[in-house]
PDB file of N, CA and C in Angstrom:
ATOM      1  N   UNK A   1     140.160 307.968  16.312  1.00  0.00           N
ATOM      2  CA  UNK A   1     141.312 307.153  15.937  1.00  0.00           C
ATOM      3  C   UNK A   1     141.389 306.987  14.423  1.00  0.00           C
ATOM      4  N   UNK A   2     140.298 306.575  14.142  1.00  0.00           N
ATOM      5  CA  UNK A   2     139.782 306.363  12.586  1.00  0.00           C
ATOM      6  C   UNK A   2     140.497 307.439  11.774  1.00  0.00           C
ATOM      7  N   UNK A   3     140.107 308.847  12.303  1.00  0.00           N
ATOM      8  CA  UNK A   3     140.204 309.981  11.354  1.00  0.00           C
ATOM      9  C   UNK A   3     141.727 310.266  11.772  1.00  0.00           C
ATOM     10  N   UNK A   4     142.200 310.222  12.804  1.00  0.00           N
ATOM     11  CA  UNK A   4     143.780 310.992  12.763  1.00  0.00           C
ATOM     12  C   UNK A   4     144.776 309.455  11.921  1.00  0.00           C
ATOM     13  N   UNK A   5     144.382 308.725  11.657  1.00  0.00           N
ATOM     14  CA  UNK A   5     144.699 307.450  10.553  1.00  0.00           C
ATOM     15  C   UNK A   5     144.713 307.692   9.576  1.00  0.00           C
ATOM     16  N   UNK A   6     143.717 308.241   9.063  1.00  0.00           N
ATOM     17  CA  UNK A   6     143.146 309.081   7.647  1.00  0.00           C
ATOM     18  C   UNK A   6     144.430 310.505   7.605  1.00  0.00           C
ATOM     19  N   UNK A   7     143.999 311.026   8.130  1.00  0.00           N
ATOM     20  CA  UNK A   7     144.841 312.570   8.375  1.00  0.00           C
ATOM     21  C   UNK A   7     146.541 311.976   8.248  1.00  0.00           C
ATOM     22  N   UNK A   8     146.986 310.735   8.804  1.00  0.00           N
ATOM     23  CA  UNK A   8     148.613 311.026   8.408  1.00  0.00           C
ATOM     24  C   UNK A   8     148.570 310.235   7.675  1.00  0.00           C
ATOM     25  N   UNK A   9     147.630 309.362   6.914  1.00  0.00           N
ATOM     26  CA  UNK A   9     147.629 308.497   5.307  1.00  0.00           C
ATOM     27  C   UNK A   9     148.117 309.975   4.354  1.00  0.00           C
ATOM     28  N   UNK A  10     146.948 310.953   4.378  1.00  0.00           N
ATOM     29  CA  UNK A  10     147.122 311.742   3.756  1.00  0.00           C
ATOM     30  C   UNK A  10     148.339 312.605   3.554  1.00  0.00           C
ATOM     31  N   UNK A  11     149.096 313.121   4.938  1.00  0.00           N
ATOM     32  CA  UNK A  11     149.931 313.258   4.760  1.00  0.00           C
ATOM     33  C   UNK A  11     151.042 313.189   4.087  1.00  0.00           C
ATOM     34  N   UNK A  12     151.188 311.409   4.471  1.00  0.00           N
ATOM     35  CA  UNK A  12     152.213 310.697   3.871  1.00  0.00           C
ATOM     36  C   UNK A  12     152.365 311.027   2.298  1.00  0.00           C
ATOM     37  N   UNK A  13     151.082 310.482   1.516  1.00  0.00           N
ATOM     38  CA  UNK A  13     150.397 310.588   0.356  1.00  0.00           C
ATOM     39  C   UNK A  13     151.160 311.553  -0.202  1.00  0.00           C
ATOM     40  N   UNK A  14     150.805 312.984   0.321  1.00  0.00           N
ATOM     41  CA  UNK A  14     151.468 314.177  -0.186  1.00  0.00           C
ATOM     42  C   UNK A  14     152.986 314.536  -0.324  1.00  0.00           C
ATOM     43  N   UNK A  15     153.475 313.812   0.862  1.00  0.00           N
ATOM     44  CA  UNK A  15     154.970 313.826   1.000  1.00  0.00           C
ATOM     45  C   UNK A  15     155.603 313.190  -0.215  1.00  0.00           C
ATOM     46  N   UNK A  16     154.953 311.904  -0.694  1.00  0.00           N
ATOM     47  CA  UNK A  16     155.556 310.719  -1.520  1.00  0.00           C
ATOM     48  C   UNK A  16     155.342 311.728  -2.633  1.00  0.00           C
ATOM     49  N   UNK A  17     154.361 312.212  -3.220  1.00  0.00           N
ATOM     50  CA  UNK A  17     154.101 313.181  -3.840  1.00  0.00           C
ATOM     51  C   UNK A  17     155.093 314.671  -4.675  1.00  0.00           C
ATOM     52  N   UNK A  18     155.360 314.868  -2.978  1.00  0.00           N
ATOM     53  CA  UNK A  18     155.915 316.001  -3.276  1.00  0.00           C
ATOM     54  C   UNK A  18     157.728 315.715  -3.765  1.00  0.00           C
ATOM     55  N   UNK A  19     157.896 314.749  -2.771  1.00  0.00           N
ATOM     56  CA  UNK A  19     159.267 313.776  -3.192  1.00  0.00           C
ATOM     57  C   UNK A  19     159.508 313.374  -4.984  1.00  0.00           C
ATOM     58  N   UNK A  20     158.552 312.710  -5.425  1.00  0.00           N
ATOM     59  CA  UNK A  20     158.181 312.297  -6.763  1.00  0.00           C
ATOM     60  C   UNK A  20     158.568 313.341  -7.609  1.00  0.00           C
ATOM     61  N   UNK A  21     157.768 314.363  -7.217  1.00  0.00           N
ATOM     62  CA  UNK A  21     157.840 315.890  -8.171  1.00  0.00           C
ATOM     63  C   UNK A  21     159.324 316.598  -7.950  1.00  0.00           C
ATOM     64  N   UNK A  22     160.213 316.219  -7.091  1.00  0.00           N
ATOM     65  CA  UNK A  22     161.649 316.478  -6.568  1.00  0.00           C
ATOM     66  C   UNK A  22     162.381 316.186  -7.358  1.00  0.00           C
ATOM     67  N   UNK A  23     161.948 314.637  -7.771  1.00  0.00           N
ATOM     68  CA  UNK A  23     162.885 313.563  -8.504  1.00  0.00           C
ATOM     69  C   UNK A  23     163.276 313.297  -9.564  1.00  0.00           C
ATOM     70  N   UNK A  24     162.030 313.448 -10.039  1.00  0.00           N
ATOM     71  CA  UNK A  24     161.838 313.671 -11.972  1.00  0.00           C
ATOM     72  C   UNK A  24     161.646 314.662 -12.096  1.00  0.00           C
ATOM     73  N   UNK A  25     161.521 315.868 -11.875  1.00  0.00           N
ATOM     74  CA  UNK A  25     161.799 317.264 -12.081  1.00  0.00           C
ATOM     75  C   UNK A  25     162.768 317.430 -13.213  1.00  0.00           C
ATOM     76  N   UNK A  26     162.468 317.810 -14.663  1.00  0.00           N
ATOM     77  CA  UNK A  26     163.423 318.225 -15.716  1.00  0.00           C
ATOM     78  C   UNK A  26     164.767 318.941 -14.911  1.00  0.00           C
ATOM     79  N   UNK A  27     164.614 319.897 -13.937  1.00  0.00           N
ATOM     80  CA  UNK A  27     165.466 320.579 -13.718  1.00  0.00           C
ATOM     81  C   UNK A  27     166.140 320.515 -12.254  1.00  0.00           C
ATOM     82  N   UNK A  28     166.092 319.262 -12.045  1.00  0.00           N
ATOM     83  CA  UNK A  28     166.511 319.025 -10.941  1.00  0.00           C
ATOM     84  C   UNK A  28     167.930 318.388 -11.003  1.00  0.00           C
ATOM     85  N   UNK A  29     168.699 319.070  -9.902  1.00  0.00           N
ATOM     86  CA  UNK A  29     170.340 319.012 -10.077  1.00  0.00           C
ATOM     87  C   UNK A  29     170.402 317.581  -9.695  1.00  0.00           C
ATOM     88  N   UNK A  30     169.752 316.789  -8.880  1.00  0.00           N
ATOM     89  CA  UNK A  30     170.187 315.260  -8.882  1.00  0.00           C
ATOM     90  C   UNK A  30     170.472 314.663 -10.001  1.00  0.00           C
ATOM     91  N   UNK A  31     169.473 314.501 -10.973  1.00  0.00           N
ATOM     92  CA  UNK A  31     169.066 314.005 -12.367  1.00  0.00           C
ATOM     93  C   UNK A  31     170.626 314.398 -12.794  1.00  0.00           C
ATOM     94  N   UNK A  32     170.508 316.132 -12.900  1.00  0.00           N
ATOM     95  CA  UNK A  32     171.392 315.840 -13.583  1.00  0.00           C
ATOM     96  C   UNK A  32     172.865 315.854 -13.492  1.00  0.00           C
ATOM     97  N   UNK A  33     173.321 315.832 -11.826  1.00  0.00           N
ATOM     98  CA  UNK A  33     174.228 315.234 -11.683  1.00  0.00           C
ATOM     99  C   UNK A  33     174.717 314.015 -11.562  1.00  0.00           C
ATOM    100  N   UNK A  34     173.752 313.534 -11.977  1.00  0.00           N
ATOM    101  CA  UNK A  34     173.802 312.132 -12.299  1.00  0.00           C
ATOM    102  C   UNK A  34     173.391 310.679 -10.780  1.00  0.00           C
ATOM    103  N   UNK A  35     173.413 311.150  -9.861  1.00  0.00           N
ATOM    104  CA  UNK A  35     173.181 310.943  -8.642  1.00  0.00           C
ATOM    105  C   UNK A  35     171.558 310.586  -8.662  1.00  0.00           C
ATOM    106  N   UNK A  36     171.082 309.963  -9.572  1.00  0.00           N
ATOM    107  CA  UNK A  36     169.477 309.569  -9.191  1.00  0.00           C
ATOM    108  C   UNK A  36     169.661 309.032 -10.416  1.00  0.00           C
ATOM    109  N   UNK A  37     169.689 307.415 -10.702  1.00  0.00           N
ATOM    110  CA  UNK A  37     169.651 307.280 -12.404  1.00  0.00           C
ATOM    111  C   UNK A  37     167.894 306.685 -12.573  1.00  0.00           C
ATOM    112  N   UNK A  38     167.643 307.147 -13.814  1.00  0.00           N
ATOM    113  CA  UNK A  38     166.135 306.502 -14.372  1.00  0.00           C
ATOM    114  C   UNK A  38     166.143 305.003 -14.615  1.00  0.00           C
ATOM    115  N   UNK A  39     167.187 304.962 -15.363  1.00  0.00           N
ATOM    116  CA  UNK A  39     167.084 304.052 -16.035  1.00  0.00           C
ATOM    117  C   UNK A  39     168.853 303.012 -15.630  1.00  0.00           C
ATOM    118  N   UNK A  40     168.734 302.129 -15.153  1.00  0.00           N
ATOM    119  CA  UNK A  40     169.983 301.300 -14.638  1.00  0.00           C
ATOM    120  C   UNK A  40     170.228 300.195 -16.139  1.00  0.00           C
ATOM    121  N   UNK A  41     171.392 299.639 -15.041  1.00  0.00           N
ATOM    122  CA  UNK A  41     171.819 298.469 -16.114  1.00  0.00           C
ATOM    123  C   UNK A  41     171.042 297.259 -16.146  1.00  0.00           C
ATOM    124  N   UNK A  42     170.785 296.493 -17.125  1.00  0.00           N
ATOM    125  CA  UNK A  42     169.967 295.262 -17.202  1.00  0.00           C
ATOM    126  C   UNK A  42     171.269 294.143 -16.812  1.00  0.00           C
ATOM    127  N   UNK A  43     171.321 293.182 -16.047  1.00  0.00           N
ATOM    128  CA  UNK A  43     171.466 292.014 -15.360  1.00  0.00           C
ATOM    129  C   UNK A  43     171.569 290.973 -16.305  1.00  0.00           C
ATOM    130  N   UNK A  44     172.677 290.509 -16.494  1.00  0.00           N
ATOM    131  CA  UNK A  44     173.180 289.617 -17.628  1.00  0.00           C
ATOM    132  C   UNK A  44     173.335 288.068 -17.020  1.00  0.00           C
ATOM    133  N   UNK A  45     172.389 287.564 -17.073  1.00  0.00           N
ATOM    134  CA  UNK A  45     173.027 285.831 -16.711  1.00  0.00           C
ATOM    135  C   UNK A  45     174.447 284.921 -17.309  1.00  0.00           C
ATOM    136  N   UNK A  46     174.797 285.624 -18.291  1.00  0.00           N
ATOM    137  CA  UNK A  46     175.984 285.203 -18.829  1.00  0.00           C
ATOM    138  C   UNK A  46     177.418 285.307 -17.858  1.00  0.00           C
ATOM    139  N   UNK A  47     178.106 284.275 -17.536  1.00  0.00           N
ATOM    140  CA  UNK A  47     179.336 284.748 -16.591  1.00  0.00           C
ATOM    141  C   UNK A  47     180.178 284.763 -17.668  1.00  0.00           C
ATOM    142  N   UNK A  48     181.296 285.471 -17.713  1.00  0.00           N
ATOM    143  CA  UNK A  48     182.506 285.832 -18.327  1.00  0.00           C
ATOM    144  C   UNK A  48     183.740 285.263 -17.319  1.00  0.00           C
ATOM    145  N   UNK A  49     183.675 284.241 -16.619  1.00  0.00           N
ATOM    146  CA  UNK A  49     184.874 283.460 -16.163  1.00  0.00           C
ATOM    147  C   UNK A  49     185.717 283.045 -17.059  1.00  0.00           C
ATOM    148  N   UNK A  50     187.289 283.166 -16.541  1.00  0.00           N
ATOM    149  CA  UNK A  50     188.114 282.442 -17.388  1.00  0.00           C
ATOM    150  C   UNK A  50     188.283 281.150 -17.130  1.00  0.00           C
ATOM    151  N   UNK A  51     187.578 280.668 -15.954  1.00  0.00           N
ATOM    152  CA  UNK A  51     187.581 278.948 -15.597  1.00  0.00           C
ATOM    153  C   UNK A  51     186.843 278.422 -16.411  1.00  0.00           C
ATOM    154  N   UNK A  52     186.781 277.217 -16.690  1.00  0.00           N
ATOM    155  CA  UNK A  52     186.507 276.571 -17.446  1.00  0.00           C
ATOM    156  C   UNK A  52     185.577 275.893 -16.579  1.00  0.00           C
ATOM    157  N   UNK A  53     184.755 275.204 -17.168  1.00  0.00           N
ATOM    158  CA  UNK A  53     183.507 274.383 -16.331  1.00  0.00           C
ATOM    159  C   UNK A  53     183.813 273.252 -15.603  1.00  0.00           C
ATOM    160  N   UNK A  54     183.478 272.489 -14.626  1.00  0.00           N
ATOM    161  CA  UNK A  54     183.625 271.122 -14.667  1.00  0.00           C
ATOM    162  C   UNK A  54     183.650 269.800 -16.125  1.00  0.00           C
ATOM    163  N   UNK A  55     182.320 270.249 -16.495  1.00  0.00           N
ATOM    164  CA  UNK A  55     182.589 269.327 -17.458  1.00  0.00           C
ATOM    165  C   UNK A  55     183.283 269.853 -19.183  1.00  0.00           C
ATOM    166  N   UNK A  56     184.007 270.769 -18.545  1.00  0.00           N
ATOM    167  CA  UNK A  56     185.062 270.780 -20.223  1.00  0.00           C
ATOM    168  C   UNK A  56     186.464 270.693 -19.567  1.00  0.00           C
ATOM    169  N   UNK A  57     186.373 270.605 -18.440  1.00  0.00           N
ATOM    170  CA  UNK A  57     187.321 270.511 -17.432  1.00  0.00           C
ATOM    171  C   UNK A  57     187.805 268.984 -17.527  1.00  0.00           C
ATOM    172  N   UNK A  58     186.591 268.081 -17.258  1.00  0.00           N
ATOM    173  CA  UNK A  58     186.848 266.784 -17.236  1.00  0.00           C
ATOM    174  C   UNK A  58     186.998 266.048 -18.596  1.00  0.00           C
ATOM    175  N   UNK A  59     186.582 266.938 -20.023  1.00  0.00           N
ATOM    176  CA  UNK A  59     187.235 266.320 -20.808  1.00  0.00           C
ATOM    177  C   UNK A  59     188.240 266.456 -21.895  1.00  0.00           C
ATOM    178  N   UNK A  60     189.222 267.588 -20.909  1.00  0.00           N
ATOM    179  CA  UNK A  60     190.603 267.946 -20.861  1.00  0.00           C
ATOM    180  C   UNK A  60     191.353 266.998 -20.794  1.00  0.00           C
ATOM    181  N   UNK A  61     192.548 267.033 -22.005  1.00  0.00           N
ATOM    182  CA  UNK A  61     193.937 265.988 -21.605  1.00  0.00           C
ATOM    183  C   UNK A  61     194.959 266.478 -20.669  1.00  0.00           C
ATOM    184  N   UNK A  62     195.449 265.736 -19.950  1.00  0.00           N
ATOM    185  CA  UNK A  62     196.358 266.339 -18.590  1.00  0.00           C
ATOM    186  C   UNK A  62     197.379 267.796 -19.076  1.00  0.00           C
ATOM    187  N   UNK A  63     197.947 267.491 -20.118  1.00  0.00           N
ATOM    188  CA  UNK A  63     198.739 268.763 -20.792  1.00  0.00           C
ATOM    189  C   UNK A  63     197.529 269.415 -20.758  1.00  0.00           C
ATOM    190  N   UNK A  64     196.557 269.830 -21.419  1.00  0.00           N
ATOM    191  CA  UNK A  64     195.959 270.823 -21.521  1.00  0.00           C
ATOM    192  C   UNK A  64     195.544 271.336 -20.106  1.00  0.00           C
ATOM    193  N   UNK A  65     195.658 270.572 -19.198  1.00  0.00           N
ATOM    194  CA  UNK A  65     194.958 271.054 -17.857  1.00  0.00           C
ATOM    195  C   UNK A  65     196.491 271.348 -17.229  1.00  0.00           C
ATOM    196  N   UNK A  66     197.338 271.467 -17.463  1.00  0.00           N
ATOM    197  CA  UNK A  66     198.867 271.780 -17.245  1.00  0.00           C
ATOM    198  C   UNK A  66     198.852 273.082 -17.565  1.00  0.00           C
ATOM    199  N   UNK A  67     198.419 273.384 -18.891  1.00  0.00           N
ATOM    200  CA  UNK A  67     198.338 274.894 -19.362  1.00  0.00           C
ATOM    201  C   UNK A  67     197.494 275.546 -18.959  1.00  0.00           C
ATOM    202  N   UNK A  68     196.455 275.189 -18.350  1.00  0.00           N
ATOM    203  CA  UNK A  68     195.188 275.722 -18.107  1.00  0.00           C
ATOM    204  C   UNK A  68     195.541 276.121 -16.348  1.00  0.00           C
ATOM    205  N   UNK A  69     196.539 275.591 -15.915  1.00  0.00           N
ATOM    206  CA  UNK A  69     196.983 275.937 -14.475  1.00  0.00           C
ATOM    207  C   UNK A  69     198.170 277.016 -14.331  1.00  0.00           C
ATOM    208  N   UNK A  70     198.792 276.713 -15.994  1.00  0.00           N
ATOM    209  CA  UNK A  70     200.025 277.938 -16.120  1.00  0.00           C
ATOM    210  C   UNK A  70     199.529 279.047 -16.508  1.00  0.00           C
ATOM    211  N   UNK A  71     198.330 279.272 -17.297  1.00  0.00           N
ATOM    212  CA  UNK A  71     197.858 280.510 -17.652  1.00  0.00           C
ATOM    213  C   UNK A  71     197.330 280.759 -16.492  1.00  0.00           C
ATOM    214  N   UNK A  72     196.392 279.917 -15.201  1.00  0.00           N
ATOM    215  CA  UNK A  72     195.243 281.026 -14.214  1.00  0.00           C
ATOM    216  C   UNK A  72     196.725 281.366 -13.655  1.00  0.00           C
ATOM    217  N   UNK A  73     197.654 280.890 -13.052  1.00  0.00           N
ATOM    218  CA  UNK A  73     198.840 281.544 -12.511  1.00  0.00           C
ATOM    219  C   UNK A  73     199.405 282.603 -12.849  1.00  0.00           C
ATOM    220  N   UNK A  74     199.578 282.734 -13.994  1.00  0.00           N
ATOM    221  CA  UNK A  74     199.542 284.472 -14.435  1.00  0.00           C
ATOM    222  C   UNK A  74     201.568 283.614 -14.519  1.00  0.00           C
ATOM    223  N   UNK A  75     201.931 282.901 -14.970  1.00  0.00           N
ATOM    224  CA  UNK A  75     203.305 282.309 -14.971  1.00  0.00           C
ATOM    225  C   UNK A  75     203.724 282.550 -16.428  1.00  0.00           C
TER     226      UNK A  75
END
């Protein structure tokens, strides 16, 4: 039991292996069709909403929160 455990560890091992050497391969058409990226985008905590917060919200004068309802309307 022990050893046929061993025998498809190894397996596996080689597969991940051989996959790896597939992937990053200089000359491999994934890469460079662009369809496998290395390197992604970094994750920005910043939101770019055009709403305004609660609290700049709440210390809005009613006109300004008048305009602030005619501009999200697209009016």
């Amino acid at each position: 039991m022990e050893e046929e455990l061993t025998l498809l560890l190894k397996e596996l091992v080689e597969r991940v292996r051989t996959l790896e050497t597939t992937v990053f391969n200089a000359d491999n058409v994934l890469l460079k069709a662009g369809l496998v990226k290395v390197e992604g985008m970094k994750p920005s905590i910043k939101s770019s909403s055009r709403i305004p917060t609660s609290d700049s919200i709440h210390k809005m004068e009613w006109s300004d929160i008048d305009e602030l309802v005619v501009k999200l309307s697209g009016e």
